[in-house]
Protein backbone atom coordinates (compact mmCIF):
# COMPACT_ATOMS: atom_id res chain seq x y z
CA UNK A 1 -21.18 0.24 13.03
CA UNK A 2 -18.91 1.76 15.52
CA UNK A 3 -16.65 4.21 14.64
CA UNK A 4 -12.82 3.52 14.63
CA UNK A 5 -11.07 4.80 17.40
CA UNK A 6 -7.44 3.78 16.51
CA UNK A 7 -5.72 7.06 15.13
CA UNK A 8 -6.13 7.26 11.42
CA UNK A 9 -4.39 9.01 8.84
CA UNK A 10 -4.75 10.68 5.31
CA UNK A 11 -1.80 9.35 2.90
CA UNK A 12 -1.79 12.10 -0.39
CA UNK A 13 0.23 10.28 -3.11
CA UNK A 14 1.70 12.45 -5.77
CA UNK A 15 2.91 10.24 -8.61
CA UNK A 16 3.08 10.08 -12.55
CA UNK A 17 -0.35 8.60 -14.10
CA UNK A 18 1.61 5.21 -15.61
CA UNK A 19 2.25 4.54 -12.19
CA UNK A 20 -1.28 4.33 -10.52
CA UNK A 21 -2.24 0.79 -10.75
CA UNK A 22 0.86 -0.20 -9.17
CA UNK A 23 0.82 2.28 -6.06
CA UNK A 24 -2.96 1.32 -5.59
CA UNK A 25 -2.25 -2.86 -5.60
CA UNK A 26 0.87 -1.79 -3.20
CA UNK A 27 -2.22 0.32 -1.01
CA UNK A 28 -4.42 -1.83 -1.02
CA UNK A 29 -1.64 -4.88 -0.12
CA UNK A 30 -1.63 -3.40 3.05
CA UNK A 31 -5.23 -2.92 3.19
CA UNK A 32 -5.14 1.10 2.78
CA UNK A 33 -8.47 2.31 1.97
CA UNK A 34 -10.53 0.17 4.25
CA UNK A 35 -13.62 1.89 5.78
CA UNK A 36 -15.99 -0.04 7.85
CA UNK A 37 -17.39 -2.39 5.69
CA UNK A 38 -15.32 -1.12 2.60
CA UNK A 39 -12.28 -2.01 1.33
CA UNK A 40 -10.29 -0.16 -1.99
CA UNK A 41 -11.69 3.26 -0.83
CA UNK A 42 -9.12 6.12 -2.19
CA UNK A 43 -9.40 9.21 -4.64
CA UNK A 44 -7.26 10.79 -6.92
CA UNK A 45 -7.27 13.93 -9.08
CA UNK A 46 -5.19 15.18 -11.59
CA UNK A 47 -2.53 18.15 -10.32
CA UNK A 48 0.03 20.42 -11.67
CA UNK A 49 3.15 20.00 -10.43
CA UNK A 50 7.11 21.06 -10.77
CA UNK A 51 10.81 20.57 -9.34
CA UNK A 52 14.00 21.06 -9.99
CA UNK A 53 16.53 18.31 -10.21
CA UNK A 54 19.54 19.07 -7.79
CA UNK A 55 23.42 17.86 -8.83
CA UNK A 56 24.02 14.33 -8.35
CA UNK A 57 19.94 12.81 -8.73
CA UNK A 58 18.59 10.75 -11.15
CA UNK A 59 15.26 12.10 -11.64
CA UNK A 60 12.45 9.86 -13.07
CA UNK A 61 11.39 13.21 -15.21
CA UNK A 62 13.77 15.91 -16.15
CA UNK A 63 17.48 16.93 -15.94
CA UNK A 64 19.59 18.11 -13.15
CA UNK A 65 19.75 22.05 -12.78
CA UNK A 66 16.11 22.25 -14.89
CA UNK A 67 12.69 23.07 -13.75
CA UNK A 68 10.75 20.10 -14.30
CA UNK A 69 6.47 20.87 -14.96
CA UNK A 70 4.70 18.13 -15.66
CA UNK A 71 1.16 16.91 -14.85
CA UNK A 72 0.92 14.17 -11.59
CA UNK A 73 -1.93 12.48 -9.71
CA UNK A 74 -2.64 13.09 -6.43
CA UNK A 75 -4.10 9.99 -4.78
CA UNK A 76 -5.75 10.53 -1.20
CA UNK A 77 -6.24 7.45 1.32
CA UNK A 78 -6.96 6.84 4.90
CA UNK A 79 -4.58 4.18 6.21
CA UNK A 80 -4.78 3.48 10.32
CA UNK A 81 -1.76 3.87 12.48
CA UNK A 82 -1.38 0.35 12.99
CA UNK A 83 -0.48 0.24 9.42
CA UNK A 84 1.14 3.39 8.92
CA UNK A 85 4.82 2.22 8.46
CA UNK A 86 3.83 -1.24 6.39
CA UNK A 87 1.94 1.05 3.76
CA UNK A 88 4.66 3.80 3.00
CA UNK A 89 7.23 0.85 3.00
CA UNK A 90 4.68 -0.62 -0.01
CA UNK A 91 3.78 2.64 -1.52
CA UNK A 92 8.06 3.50 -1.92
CA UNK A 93 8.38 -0.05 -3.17
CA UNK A 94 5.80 0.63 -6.50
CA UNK A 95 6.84 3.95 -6.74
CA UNK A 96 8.95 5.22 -9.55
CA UNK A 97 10.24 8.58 -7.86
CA UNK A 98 14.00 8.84 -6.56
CA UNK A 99 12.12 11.16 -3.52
CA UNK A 100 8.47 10.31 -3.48
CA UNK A 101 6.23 13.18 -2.23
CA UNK A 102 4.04 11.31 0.38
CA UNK A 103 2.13 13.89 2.61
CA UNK A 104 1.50 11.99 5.93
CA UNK A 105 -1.79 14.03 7.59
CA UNK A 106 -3.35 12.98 10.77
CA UNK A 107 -7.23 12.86 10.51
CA UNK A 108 -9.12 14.13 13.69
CA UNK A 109 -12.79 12.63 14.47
CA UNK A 110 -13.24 11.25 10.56
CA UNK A 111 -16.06 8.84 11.93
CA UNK A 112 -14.06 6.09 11.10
């Protein structure tokens, strides 16, 4: 099988674990995940994360003015550039977050 030339990219998805098998049916919607032959193909690991709240949000966890700790998952997927915009559009649709942390990385010669 040829590898992909279209630009790809790495999607990392930081969001609370009751919300995983939303964000991955919104992923995989718009067919995130597919390698060659393979569809559904992501990771995920669990992280430590915090924030603070600023005046005026509504935070899914926490209180405005507090530092917020609380334990996320990270979910890492490749998504191609054609699809780029149509899977952050589905992954902000299933996720709970007022400001969803969605790391957008470019992947260089992935054999894709």
């Amino acid at each position: 099988m040829e590898p992909m030339t279209e630009p790809v990219y790495k999607l990392e998805i930081f969001l609370p674990e009751e919300s995983f098998d939303p964000v991955c049916r919104a992923l995989w919607s718009a067919d995130a995940g597919h390698i060659g032959r393979y569809d559904r193909c992501l990771s995920w690991s669990r992280v430590h994360s915090c924030w603070r709240p600023l005046e005026g949000t509504d935070p899914y966890l926490g209180r405005p003015g507090q530092l917020c700790r609380a334990e996320e998952i990270k979910i890492e997927v490749c998504c191609p550039a054609a699809r780029l915009d149509e899977t952050l559009a589905a992954v902000k649709a299933a996720h709970p977050y007022e400001e969803p942390v969605i790391n957008v990385l470019p992947l260089y010669k992935t054999g894709l």
